[in-house]
N, C-alpha and C. Protein backbone atom coordinates (compact mmCIF):
# COMPACT_ATOMS: atom_id res chain seq x y z
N UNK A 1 11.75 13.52 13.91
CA UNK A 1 10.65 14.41 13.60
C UNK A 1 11.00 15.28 12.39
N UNK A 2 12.47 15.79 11.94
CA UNK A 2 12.47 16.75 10.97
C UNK A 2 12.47 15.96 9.85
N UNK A 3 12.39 14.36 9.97
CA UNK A 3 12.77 13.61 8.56
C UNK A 3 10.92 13.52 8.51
N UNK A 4 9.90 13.77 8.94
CA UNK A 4 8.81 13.58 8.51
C UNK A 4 8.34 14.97 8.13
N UNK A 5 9.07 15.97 8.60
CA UNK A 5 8.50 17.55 8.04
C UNK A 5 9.13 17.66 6.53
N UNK A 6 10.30 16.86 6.46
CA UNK A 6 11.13 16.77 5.09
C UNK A 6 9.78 16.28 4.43
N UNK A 7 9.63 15.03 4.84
CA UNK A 7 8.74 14.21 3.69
C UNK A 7 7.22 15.02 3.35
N UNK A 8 7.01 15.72 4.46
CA UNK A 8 5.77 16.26 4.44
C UNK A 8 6.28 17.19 3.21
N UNK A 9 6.86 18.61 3.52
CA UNK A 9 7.08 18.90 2.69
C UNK A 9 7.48 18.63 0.76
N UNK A 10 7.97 17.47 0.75
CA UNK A 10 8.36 17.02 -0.34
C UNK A 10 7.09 16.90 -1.21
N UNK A 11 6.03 15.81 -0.20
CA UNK A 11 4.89 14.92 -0.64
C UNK A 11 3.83 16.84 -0.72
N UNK A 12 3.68 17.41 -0.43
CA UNK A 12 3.20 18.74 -0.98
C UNK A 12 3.77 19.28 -2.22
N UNK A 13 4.72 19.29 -2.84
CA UNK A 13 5.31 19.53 -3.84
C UNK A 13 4.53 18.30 -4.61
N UNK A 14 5.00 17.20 -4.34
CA UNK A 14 4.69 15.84 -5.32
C UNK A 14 3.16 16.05 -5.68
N UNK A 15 2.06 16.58 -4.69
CA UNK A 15 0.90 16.63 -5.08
C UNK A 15 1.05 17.83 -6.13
N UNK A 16 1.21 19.06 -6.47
CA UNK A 16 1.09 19.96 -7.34
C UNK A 16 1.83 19.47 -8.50
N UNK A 17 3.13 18.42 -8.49
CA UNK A 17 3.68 18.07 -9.83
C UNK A 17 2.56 17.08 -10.31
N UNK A 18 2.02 16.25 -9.38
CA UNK A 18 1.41 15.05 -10.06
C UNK A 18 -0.28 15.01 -10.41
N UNK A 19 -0.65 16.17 -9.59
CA UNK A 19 -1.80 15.96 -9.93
C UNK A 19 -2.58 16.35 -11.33
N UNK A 20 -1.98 17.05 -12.05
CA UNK A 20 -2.66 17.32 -13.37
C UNK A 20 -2.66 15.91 -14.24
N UNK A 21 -2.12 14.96 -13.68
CA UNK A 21 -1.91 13.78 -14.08
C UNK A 21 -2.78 12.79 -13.79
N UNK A 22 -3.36 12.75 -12.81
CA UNK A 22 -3.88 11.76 -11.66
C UNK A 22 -5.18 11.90 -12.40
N UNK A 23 -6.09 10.81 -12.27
CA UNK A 23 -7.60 10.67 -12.55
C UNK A 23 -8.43 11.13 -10.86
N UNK A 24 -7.91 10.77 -10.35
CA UNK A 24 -8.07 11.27 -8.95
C UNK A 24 -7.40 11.80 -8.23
N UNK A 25 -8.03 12.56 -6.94
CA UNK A 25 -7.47 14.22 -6.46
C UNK A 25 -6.12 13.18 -5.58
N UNK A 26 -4.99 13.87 -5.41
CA UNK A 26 -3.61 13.20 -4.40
C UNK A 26 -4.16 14.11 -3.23
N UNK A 27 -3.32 13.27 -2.09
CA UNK A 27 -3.75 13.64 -0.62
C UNK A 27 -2.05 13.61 -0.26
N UNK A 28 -1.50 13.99 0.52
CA UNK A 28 -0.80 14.20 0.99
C UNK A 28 -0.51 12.66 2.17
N UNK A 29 -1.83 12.10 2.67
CA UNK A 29 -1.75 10.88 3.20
C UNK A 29 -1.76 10.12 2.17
N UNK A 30 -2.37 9.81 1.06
CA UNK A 30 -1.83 8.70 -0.12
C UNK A 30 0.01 8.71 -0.03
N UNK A 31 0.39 9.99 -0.21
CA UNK A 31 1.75 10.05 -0.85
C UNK A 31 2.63 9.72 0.52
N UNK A 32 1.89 9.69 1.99
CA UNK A 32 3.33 9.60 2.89
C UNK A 32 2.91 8.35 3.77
N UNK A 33 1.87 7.79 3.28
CA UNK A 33 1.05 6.19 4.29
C UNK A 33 2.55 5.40 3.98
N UNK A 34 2.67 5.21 2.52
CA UNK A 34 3.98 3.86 2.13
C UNK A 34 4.99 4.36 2.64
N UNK A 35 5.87 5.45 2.93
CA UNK A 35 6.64 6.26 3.56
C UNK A 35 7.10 5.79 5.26
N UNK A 36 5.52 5.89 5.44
CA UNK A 36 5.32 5.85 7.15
C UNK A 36 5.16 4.65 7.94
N UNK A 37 5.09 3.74 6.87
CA UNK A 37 4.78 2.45 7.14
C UNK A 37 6.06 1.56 7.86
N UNK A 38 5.76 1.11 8.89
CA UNK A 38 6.82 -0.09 9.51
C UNK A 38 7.21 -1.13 8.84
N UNK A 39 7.39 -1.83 8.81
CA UNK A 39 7.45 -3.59 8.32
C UNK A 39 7.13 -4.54 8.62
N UNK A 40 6.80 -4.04 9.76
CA UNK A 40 5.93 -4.90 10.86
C UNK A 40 4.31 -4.53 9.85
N UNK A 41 3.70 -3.54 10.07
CA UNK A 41 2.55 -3.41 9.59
C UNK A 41 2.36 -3.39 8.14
N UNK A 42 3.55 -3.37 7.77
CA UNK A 42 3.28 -3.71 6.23
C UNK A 42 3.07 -5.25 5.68
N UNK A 43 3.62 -5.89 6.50
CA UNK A 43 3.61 -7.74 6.42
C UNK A 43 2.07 -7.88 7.15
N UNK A 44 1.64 -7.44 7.75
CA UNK A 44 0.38 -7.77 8.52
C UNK A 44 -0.44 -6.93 7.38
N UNK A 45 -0.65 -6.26 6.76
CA UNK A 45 -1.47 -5.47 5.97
C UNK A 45 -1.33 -6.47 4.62
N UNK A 46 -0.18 -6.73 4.42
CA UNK A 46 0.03 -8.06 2.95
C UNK A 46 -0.80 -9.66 3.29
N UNK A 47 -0.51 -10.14 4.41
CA UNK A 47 -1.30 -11.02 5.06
C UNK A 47 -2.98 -11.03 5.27
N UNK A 48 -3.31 -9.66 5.45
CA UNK A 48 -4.72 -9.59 5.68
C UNK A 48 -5.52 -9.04 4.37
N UNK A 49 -4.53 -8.93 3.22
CA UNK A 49 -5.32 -9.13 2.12
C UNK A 49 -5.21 -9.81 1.14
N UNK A 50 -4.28 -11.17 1.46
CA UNK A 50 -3.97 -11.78 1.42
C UNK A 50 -5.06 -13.15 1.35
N UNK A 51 -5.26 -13.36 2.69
CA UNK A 51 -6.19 -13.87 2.84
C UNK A 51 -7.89 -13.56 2.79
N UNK A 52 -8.04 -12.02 2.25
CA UNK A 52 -9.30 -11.62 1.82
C UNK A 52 -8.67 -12.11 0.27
N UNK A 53 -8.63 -12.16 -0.69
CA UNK A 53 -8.43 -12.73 -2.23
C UNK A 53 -8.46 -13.94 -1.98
N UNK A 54 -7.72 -15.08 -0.90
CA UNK A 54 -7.75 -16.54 -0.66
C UNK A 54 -9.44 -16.55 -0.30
N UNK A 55 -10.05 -15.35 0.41
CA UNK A 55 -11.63 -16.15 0.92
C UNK A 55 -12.57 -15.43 -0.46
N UNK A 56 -12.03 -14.35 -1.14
CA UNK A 56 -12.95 -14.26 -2.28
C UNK A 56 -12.80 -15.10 -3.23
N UNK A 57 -11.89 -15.74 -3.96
CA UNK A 57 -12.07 -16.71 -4.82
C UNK A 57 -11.93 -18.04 -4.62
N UNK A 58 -12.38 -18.41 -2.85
CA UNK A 58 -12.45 -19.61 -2.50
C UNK A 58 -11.00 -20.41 -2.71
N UNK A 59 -10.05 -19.90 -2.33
CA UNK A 59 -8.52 -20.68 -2.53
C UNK A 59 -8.56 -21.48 -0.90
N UNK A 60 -8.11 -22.39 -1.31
CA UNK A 60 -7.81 -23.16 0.20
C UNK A 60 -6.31 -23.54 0.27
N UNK A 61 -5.92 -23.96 1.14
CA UNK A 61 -4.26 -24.31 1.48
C UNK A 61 -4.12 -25.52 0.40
N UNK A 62 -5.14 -26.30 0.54
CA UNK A 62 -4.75 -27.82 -0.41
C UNK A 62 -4.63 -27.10 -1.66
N UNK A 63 -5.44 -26.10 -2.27
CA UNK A 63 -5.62 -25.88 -3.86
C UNK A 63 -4.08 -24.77 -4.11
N UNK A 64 -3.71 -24.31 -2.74
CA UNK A 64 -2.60 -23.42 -3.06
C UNK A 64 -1.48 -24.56 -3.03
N UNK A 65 -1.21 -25.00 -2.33
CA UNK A 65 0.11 -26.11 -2.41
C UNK A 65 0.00 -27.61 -2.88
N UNK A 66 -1.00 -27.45 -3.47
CA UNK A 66 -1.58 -28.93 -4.40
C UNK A 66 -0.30 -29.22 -5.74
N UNK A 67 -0.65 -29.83 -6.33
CA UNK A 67 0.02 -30.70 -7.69
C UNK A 67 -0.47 -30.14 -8.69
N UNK A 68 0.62 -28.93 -9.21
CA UNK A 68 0.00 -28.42 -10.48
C UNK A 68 0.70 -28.83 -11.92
N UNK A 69 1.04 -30.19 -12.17
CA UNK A 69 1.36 -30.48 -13.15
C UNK A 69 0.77 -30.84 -14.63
């Protein structure tokens, strides 16, 4: 618990250094989501958009592991 009051704290600082920078406002959840993240849910979050880009530009398994010579 004190290593997430660390980060909290930190990621409050990081918003006042970075935001005069930013085109858009920083949140304190932008800066500590990648932080907080498992690996477990980070492979399931890569996978599920993953396969949203495979169903928006119509990619199929044959056209991904096909013969691209």
């Amino acid at each position: 618990m004190a290593l997430k009051k660390k980060d909290q704290r930190t990621a409050y600082y990081l918003i006042w250094l970075l935001s005069p920078y930013c085109k858009e406002p920083l949140s304190m959840e932008k800066i500590l989501e990648p932080l907080w993240v498992t690996p477990e849910e980070r492979r399931a979050k890569n996978l599920k958009d993953r396969e949203e880009l495979k169903r928006e530009f119509g990619i199929t398994e044959e056209h991904h592991h096909g013969d691209h010579r």
